[in-house]
Protein backbone atom coordinates (compact mmCIF):
# COMPACT_ATOMS: atom_id res chain seq x y z
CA UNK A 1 20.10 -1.65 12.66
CA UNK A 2 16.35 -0.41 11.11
CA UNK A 3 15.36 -3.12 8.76
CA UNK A 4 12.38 -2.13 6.24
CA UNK A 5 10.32 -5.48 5.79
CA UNK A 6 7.85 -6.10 2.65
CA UNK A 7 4.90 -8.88 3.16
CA UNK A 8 1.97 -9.73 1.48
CA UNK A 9 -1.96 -9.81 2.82
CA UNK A 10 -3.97 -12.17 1.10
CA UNK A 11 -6.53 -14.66 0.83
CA UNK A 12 -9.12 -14.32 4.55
CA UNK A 13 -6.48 -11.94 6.25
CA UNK A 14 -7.82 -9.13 3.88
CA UNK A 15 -10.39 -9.12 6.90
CA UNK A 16 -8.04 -7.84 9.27
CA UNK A 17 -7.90 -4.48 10.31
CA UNK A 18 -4.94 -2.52 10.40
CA UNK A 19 -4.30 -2.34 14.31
CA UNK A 20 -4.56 -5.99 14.53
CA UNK A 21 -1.94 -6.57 11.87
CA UNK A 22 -0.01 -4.39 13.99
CA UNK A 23 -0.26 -6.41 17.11
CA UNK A 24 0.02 -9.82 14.93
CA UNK A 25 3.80 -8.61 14.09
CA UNK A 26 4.58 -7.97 17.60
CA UNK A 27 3.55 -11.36 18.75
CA UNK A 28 5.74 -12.93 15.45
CA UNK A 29 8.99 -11.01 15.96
CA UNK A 30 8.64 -12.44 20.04
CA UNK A 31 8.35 -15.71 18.47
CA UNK A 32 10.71 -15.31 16.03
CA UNK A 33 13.59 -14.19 18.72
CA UNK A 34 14.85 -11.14 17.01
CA UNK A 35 16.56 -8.75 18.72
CA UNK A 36 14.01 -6.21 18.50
CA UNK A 37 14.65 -2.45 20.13
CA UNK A 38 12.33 -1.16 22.98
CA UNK A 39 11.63 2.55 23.52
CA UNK A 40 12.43 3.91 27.12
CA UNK A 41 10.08 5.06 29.58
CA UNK A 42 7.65 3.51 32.08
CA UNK A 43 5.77 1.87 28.82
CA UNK A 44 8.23 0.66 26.45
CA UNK A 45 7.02 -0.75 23.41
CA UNK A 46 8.90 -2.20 19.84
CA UNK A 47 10.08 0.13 17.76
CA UNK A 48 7.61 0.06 14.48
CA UNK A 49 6.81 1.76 11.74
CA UNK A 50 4.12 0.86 9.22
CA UNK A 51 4.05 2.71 6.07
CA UNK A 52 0.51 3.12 4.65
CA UNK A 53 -2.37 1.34 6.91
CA UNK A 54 -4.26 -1.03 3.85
CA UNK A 55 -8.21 -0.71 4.11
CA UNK A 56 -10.27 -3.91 5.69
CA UNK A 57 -11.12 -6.33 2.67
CA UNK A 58 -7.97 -5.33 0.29
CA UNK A 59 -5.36 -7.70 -0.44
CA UNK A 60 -1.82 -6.24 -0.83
CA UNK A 61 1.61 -7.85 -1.89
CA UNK A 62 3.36 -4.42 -1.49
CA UNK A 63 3.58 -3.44 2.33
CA UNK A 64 5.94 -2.22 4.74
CA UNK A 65 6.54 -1.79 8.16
CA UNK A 66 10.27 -0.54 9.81
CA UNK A 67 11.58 -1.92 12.58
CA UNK A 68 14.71 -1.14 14.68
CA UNK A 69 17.16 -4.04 15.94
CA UNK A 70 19.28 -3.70 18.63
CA UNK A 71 22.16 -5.31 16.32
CA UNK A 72 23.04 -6.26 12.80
CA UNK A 73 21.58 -9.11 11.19
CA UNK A 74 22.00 -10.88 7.66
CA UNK A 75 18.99 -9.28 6.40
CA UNK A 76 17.74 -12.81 4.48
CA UNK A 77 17.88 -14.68 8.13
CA UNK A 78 15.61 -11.60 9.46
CA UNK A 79 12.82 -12.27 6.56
CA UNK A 80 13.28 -16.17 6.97
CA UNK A 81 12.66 -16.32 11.09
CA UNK A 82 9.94 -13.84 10.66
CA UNK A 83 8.56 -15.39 7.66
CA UNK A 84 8.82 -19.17 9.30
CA UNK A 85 5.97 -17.35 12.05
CA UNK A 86 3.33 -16.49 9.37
CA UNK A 87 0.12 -17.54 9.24
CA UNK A 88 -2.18 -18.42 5.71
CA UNK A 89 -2.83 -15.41 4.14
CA UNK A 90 0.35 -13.88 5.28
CA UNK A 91 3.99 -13.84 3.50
CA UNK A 92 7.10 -11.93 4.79
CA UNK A 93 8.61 -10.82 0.82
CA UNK A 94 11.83 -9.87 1.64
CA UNK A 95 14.01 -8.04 4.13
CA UNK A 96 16.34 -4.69 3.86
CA UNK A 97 18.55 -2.64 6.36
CA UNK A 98 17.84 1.12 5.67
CA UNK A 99 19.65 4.50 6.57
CA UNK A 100 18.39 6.40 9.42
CA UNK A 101 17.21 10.02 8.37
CA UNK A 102 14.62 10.22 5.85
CA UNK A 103 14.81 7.08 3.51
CA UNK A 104 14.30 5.48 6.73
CA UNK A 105 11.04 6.32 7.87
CA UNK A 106 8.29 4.60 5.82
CA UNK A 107 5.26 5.98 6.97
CA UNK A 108 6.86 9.96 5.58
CA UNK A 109 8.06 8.53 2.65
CA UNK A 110 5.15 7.12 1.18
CA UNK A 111 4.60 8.66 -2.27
CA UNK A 112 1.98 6.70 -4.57
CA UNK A 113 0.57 3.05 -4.76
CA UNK A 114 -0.28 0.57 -7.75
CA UNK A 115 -3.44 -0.85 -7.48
CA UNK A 116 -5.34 -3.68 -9.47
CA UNK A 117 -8.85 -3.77 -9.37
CA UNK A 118 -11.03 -6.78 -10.99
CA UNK A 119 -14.70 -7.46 -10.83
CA UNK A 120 -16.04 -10.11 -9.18
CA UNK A 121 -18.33 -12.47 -11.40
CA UNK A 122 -21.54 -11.25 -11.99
CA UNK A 123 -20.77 -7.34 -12.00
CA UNK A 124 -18.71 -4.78 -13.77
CA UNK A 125 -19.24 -2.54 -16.06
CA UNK A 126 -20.85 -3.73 -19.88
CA UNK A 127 -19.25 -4.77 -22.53
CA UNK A 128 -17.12 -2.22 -24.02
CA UNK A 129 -15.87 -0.54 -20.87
CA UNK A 130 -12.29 -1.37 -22.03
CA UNK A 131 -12.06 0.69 -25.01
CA UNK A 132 -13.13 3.81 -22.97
CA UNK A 133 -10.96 4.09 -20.34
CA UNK A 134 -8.50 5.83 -22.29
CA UNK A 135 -10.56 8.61 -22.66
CA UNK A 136 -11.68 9.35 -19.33
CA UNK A 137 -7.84 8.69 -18.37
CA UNK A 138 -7.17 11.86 -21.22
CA UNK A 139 -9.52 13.87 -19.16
CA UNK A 140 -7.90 17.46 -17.75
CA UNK A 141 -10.08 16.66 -14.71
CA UNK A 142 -11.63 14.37 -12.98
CA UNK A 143 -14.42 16.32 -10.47
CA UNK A 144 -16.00 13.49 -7.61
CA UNK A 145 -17.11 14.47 -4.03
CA UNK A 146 -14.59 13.26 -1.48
CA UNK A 147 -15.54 12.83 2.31
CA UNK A 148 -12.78 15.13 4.64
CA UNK A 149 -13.23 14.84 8.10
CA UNK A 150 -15.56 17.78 8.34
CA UNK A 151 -17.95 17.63 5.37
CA UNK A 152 -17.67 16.74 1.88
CA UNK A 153 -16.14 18.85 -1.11
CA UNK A 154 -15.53 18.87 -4.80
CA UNK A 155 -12.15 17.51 -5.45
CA UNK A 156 -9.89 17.44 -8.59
CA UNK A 157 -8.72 13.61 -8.41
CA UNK A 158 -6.97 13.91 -12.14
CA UNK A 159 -3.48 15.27 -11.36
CA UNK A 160 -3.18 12.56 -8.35
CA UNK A 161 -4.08 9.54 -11.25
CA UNK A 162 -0.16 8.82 -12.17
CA UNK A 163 -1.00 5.83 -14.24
CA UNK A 164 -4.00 4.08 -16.05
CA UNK A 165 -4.43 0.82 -17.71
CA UNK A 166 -6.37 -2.09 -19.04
CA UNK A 167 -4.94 -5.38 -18.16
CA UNK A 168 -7.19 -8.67 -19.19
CA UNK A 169 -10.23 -8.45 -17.52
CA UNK A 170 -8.56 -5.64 -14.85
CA UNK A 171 -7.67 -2.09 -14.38
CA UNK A 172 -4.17 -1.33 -13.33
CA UNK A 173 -3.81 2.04 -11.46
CA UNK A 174 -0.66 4.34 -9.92
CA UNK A 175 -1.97 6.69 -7.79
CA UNK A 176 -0.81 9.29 -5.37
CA UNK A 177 -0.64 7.96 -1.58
CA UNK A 178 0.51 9.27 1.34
CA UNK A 179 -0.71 12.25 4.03
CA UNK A 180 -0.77 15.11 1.60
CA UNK A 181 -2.95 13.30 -1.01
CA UNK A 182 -3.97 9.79 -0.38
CA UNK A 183 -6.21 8.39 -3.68
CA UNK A 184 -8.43 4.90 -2.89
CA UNK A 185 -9.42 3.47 -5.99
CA UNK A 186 -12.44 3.10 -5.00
CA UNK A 187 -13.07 6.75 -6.04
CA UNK A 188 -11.61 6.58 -9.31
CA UNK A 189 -13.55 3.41 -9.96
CA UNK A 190 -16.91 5.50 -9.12
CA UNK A 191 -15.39 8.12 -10.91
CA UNK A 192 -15.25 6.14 -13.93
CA UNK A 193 -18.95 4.57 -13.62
CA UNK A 194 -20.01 8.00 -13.51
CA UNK A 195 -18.04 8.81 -17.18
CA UNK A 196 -19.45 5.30 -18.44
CA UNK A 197 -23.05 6.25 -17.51
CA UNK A 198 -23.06 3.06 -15.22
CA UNK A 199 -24.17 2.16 -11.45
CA UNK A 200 -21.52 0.15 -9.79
CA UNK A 201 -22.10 -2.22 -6.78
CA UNK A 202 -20.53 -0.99 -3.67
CA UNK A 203 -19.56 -5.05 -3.61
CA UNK A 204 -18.70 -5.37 -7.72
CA UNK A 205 -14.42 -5.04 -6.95
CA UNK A 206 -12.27 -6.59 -5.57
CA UNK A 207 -9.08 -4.64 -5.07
CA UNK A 208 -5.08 -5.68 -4.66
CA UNK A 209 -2.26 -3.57 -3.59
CA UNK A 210 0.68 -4.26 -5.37
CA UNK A 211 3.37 -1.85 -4.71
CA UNK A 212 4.15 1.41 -2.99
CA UNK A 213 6.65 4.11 -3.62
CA UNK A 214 8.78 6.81 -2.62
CA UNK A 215 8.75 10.38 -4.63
CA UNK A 216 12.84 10.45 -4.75
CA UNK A 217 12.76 13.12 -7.46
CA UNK A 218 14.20 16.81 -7.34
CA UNK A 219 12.95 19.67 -8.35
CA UNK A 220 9.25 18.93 -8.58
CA UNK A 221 10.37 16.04 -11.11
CA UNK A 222 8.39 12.81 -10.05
CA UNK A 223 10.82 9.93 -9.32
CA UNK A 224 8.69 6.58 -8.02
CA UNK A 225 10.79 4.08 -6.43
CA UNK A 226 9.70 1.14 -4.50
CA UNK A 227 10.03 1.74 -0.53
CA UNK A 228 11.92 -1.61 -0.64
CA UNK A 229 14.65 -0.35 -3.31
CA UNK A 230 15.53 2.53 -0.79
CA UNK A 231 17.29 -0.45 1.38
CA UNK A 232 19.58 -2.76 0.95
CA UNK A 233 20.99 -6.46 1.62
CA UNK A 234 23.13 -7.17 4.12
CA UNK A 235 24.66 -11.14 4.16
């Protein structure tokens, strides 16, 4: 049985990297006594799959790892047992049994993220800011220099902006995620100081993960669904 779990990141575990986080679920499935699968070999190890590592100092309340059971499971007693081994800062959402093939491998599947970013007191942009993000939104492109693992280039980061909007006192973004094109919004935030004619702190936001998605359209038709919608419920 591969069960697709959703948990949240929050609060002083934003400070944990993603290879810790890793080794933190190992030790809570143990203690939670599932019956977790083992790989063969002479170094077996659980079978996991984490969909889109989260940057050190971002808080999340969309992510996913897969894991495979050695037998079926009412999928609410999986998220409970897990859940009842979290630490503060940590919340196991929910719980969904998945179909091998491709729905059921996270990590391939990720698509695009949603993202809200808020300043933290003292910095931002000046007043006004709010009424002009529409327009660098309307932009055909949006031209920054983006690090590879070589050098640095001029990159088009307009056509992987999905989404763009003003929310209170935050900006709400869907971008494109994923191995082929993988947006932080920390670029489209320095992106936008640039179009405002402002200098941003490298410490002015504070940034949340909210969801991530799967691309399940056809024919180059964009179709965003939630990685946890691609499972289901099992009682």
């Amino acid at each position: 049985m591969k069960v697709r779990i959703k948990f949240a990141k929050e609060g002083m575990m934003k400070f944990i990297g993603h290879l810790d986080i890793m080794r933190y679920f190992q030790k809570a499935i143990r203690r939670a006594e599932l019956p977790i699968a083992y790989s063969e070999g002479f170094s077996p190890h659980m079978i996991l799959s984490f969909a889109a590592p989260l940057g050190v100092g971002v808080t999340s309340l969309g992510e996913y790892f897969d894991m495979e059971l050695t037998r079926d499971m009412p999928t609410e007693e999986v998220r409970n047992r897990l859940d009842q081994e979290m630490v503060e800062g940590m919340r196991v959402l929910s719980a969904r049994r998945v179909p091998d093939g491709k729905a059921g491998k996270a990590m391939s599947l990720v698509a695009a993220a949603d993202y809200r970013v808020t300043f933290r007191e003292g910095y931002g942009f000046s007043d006004g800011w709010k009424e002009k993000v529409p327009a660098f939104f309307a932009q055909d492109s949006i031209l920054v220099y983006r690090k590879t693992k070589r050098s640095e280039k001029e990159t088009d980061i307009r056509p992987w902006i999905y989404r763009m909007e003003v929310q209170g006192d935050s900006l709400w973004l869907q971008v494109s995620a994923g191995s082929v094109a993988n947006l932080k919004p920390d670029l489209v935030m320095e992106a936008l100081a640039a179009f405002l004619g402002e200098e941003l702190s490298p410490f002015a936001c504070q940034v949340q993960r909210e969801e991530v998605y799967a691309d399940v359209g056809k024919d180059g038709v964009r179709e965003l669904k939630p990685l946890e919608a691609l499972g289901e419920v099992v009682a």
